[in-house]
PDB file of N, CA and C in Angstrom:
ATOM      1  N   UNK A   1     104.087 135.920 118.812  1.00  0.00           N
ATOM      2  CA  UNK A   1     103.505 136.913 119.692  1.00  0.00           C
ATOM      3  C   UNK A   1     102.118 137.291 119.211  1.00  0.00           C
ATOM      4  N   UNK A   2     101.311 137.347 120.173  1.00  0.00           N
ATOM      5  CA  UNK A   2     100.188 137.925 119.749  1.00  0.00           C
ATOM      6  C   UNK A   2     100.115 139.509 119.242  1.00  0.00           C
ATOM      7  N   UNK A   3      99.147 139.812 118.794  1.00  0.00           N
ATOM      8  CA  UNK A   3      99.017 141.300 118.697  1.00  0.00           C
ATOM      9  C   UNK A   3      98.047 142.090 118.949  1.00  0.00           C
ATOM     10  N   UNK A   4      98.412 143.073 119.834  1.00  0.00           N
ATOM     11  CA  UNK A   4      97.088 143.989 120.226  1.00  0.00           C
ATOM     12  C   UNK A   4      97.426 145.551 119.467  1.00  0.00           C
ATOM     13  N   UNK A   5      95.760 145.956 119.129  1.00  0.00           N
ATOM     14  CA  UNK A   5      96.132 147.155 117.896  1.00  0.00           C
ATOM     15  C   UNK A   5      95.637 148.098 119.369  1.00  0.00           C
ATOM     16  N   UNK A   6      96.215 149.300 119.365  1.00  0.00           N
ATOM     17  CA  UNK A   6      95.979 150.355 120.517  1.00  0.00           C
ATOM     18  C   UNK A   6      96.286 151.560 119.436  1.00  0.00           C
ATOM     19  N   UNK A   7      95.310 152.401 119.474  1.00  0.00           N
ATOM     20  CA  UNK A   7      95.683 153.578 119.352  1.00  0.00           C
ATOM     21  C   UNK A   7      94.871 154.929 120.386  1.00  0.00           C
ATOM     22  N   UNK A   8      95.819 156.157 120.271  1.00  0.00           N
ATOM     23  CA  UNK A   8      95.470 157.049 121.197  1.00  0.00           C
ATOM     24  C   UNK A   8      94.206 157.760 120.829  1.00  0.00           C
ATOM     25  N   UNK A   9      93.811 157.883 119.825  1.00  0.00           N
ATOM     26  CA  UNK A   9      92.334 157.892 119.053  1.00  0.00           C
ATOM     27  C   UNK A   9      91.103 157.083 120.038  1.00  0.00           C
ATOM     28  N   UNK A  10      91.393 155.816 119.873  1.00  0.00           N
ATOM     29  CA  UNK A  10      90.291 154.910 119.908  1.00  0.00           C
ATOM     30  C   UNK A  10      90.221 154.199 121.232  1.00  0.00           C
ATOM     31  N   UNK A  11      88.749 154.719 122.045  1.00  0.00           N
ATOM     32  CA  UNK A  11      88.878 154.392 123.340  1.00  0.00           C
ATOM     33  C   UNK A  11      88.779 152.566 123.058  1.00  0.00           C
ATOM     34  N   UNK A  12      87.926 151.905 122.213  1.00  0.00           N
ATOM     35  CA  UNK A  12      87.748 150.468 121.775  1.00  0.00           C
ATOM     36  C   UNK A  12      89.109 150.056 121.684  1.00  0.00           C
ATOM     37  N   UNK A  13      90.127 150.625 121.065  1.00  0.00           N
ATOM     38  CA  UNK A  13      91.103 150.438 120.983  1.00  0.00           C
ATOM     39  C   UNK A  13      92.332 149.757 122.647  1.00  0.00           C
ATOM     40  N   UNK A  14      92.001 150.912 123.344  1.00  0.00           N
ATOM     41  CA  UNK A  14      92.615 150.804 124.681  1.00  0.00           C
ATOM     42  C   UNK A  14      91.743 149.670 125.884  1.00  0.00           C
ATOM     43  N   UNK A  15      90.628 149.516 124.984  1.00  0.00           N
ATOM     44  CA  UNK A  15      89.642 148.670 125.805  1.00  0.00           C
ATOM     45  C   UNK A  15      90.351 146.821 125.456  1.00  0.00           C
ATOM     46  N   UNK A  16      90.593 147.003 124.268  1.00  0.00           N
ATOM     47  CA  UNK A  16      91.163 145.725 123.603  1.00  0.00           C
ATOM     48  C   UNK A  16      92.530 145.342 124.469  1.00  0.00           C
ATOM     49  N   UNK A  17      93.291 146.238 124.802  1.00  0.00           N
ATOM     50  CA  UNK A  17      94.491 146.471 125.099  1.00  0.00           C
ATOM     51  C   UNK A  17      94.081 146.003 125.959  1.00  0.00           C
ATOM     52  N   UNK A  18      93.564 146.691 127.246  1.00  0.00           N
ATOM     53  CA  UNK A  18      93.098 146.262 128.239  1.00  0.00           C
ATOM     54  C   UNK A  18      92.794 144.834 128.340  1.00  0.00           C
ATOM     55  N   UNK A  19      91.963 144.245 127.868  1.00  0.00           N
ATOM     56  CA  UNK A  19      91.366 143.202 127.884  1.00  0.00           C
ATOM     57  C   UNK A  19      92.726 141.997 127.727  1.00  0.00           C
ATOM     58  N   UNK A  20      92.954 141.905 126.141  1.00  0.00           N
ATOM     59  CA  UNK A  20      94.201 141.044 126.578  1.00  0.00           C
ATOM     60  C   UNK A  20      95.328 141.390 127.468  1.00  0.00           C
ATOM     61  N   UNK A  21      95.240 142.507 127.933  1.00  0.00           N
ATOM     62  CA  UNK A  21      96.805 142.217 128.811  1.00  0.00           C
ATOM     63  C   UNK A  21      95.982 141.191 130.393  1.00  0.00           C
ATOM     64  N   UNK A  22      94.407 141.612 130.694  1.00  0.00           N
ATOM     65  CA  UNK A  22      94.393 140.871 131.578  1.00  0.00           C
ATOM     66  C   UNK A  22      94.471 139.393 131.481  1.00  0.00           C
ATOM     67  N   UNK A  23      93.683 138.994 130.338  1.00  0.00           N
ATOM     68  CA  UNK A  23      93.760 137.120 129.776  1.00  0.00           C
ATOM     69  C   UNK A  23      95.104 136.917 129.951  1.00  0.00           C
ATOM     70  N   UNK A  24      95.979 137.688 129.495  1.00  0.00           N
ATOM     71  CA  UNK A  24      97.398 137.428 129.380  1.00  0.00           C
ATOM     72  C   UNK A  24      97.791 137.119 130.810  1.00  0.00           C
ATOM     73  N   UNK A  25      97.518 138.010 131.643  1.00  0.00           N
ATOM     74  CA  UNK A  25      98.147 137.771 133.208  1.00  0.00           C
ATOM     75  C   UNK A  25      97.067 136.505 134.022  1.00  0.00           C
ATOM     76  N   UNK A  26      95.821 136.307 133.406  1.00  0.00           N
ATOM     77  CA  UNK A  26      95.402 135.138 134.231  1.00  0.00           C
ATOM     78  C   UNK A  26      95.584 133.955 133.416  1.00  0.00           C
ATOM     79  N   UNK A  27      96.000 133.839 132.129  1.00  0.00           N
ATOM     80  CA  UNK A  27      96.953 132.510 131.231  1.00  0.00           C
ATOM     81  C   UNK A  27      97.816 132.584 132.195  1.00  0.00           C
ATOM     82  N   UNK A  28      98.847 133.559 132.335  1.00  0.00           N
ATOM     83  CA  UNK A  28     100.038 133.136 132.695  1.00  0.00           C
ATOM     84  C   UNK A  28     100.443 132.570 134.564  1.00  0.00           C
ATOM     85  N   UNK A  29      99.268 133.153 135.184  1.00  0.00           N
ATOM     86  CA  UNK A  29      98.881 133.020 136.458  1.00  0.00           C
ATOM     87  C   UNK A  29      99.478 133.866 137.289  1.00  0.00           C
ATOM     88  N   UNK A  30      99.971 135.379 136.365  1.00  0.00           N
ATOM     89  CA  UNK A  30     100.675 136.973 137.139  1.00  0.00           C
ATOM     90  C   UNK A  30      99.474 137.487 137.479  1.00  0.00           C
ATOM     91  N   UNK A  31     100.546 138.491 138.656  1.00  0.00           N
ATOM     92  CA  UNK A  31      99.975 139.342 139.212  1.00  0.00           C
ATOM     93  C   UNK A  31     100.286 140.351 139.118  1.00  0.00           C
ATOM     94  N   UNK A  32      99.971 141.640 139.299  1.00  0.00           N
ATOM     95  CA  UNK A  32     100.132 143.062 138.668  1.00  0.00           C
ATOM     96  C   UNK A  32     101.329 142.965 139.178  1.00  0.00           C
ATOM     97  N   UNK A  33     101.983 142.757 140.692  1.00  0.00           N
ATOM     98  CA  UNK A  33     102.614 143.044 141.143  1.00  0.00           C
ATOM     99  C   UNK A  33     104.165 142.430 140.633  1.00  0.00           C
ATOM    100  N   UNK A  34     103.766 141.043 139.936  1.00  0.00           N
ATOM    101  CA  UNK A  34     104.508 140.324 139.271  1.00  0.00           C
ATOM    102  C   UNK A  34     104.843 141.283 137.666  1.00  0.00           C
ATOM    103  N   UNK A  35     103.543 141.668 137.216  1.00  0.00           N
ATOM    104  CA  UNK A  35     104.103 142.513 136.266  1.00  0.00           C
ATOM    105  C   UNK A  35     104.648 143.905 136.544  1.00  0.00           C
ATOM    106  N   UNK A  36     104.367 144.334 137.589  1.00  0.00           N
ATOM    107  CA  UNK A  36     105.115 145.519 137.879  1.00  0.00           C
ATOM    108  C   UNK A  36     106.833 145.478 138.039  1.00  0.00           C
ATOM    109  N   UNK A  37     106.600 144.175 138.405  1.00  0.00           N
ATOM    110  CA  UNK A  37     108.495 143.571 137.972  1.00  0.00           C
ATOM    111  C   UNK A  37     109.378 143.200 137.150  1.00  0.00           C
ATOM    112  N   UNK A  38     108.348 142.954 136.543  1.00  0.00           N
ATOM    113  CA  UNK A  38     109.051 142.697 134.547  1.00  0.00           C
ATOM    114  C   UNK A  38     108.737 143.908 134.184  1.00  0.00           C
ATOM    115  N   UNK A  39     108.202 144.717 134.130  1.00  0.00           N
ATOM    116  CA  UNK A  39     108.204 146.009 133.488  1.00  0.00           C
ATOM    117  C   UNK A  39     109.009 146.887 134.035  1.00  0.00           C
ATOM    118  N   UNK A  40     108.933 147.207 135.206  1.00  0.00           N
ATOM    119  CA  UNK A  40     109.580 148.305 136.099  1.00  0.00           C
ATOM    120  C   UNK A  40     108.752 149.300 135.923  1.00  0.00           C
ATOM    121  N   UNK A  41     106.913 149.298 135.822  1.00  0.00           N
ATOM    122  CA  UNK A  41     106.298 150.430 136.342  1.00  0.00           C
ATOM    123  C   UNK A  41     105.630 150.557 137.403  1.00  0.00           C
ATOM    124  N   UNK A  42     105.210 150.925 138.412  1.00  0.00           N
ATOM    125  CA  UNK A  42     104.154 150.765 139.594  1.00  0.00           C
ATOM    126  C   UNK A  42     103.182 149.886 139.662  1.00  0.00           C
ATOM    127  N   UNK A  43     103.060 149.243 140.724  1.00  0.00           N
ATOM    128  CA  UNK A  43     101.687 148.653 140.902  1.00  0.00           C
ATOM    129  C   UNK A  43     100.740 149.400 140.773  1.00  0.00           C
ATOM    130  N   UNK A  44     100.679 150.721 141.279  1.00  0.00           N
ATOM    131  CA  UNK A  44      99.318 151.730 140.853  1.00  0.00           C
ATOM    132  C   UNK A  44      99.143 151.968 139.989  1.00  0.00           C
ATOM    133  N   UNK A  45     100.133 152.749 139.198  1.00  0.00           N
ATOM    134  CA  UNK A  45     100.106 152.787 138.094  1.00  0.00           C
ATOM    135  C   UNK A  45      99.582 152.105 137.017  1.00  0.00           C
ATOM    136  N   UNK A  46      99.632 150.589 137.005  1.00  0.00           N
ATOM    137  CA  UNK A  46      99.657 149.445 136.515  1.00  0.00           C
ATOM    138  C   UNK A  46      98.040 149.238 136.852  1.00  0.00           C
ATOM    139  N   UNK A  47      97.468 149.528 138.038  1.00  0.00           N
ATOM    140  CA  UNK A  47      96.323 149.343 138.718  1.00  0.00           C
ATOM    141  C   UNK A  47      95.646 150.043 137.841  1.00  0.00           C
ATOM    142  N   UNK A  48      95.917 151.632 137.815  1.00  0.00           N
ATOM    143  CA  UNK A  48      95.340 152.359 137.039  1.00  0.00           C
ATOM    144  C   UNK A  48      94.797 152.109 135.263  1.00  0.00           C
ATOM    145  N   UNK A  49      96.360 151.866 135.033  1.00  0.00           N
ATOM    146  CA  UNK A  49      96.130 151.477 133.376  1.00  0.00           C
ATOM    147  C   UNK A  49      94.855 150.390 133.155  1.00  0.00           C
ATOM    148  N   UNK A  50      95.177 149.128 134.112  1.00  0.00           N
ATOM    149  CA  UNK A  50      94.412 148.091 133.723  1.00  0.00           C
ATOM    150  C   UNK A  50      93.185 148.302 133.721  1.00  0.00           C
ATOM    151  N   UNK A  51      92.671 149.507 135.167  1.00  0.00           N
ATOM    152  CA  UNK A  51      91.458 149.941 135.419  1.00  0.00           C
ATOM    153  C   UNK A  51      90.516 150.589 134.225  1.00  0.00           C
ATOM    154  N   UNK A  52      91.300 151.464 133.530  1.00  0.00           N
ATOM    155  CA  UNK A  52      90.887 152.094 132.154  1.00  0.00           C
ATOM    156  C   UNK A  52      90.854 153.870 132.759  1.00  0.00           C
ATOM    157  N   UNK A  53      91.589 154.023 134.276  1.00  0.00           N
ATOM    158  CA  UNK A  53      91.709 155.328 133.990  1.00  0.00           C
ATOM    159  C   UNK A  53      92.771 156.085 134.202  1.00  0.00           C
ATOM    160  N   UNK A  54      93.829 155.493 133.577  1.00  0.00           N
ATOM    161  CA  UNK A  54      94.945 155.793 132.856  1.00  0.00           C
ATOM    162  C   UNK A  54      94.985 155.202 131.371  1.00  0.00           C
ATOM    163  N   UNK A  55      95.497 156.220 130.524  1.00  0.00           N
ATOM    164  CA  UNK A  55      95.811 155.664 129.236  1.00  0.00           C
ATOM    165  C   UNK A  55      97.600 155.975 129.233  1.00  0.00           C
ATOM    166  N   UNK A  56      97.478 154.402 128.871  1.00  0.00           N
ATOM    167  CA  UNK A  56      99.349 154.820 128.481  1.00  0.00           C
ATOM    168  C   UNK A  56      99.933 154.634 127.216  1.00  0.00           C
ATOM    169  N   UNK A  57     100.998 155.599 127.307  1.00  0.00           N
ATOM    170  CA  UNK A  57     101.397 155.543 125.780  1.00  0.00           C
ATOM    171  C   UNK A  57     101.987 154.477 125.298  1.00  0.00           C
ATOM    172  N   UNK A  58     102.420 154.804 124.140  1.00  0.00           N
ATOM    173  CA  UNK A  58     102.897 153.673 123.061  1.00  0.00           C
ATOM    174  C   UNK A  58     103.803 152.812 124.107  1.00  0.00           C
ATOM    175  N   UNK A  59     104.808 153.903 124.268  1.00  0.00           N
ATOM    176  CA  UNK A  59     105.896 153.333 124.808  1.00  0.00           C
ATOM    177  C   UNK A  59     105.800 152.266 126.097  1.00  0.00           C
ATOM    178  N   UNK A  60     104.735 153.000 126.974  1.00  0.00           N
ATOM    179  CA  UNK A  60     104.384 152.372 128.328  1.00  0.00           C
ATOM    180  C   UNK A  60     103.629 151.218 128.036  1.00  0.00           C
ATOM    181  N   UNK A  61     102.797 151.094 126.706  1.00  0.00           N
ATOM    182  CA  UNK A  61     101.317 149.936 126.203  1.00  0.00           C
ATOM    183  C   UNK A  61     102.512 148.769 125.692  1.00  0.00           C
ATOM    184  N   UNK A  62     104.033 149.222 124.948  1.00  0.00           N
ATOM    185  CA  UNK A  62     104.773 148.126 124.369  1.00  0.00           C
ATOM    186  C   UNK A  62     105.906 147.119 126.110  1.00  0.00           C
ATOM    187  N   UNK A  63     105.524 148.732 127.097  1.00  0.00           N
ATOM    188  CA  UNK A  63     106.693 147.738 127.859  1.00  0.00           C
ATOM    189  C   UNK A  63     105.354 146.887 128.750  1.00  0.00           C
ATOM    190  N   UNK A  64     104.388 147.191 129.043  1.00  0.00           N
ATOM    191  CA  UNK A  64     103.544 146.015 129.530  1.00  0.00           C
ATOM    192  C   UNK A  64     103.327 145.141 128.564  1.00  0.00           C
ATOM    193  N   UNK A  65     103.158 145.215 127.336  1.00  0.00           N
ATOM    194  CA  UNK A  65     102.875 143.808 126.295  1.00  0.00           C
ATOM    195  C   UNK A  65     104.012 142.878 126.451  1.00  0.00           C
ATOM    196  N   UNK A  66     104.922 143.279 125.924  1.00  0.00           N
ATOM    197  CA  UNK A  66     105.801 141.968 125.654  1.00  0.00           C
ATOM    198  C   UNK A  66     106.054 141.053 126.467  1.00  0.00           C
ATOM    199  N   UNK A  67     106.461 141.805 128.079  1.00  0.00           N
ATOM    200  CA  UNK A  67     106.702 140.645 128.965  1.00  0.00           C
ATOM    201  C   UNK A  67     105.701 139.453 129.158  1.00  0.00           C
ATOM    202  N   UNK A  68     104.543 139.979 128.513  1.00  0.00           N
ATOM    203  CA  UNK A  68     103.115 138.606 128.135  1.00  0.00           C
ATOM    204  C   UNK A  68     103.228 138.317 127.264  1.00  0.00           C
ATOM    205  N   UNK A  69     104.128 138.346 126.114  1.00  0.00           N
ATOM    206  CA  UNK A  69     104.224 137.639 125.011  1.00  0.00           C
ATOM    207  C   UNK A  69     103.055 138.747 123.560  1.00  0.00           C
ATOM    208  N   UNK A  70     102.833 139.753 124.027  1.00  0.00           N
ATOM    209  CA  UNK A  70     101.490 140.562 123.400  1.00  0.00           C
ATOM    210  C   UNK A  70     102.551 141.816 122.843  1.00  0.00           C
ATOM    211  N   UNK A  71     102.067 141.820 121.235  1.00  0.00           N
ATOM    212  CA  UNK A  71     102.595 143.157 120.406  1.00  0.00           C
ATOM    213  C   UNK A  71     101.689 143.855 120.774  1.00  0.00           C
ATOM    214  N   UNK A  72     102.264 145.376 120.220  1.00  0.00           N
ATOM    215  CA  UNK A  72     101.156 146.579 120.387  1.00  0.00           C
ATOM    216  C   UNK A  72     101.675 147.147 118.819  1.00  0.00           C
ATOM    217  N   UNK A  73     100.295 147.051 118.156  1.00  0.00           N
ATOM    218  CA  UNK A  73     100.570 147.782 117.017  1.00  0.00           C
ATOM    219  C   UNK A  73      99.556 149.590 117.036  1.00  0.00           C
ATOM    220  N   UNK A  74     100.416 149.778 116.427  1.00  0.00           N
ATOM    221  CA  UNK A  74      99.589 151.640 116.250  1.00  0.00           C
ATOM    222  C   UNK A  74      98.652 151.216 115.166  1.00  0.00           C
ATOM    223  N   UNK A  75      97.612 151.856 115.520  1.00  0.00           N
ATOM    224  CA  UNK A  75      96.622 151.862 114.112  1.00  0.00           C
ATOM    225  C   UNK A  75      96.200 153.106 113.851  1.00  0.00           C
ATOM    226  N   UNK A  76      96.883 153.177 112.737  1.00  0.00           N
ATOM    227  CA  UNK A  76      96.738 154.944 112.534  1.00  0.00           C
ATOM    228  C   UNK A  76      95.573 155.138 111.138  1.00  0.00           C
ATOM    229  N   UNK A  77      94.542 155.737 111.651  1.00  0.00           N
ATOM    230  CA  UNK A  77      93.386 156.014 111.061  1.00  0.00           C
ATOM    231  C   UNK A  77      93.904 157.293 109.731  1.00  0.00           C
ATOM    232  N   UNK A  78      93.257 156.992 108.701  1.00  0.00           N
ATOM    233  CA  UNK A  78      93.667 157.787 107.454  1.00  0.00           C
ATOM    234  C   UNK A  78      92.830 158.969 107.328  1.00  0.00           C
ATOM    235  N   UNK A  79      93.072 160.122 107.172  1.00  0.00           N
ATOM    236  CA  UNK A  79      92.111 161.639 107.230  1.00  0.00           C
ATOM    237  C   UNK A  79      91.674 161.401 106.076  1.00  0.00           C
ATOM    238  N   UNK A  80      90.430 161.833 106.280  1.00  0.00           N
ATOM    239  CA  UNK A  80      89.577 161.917 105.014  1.00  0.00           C
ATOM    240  C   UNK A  80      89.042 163.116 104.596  1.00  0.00           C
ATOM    241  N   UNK A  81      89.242 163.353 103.164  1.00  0.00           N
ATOM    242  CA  UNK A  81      88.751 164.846 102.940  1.00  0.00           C
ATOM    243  C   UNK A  81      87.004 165.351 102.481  1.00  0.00           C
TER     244      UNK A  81
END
């Protein structure tokens, strides 16, 4: 599986996300609507996310990855004092 790093921090982050889930759906030759069926979330919804104005969470960023074969890892930034 590939891996995409997303965190709720980092808009670059969700941009990455973005990006491969679309390569992912024109490799595979899906359509939102096709992924709205392996996932079980909305086509709008789905419209939205891909668009960049929805951000979705972990949970919602892991159930669109996998059905493309794509991890979602958290990248959790370390506080600095």
């Amino acid at each position: 599986m590939a891996s995409v790093s997303t965190s709720r921090r980092s808009a670059s982050s969700v941009d990455q996300f973005i990006a491969a889930v679309k390569a992912a759906l024109e490799s595979k030759k899906l359509s939102i609507v096709a992924l709205a069926e392996l996932t079980g979330l909305s086509r709008p919804y789905l419209s939205k996310v891909l668009s960049g104005h929805q951000k979705p969470s972990m949970d919602v960023a892991d159930r669109i990855a996998r059905p493309l074969g794509l991890e979602v890892k958290t990248v959790s930034r370390k506080k600095t004092a």
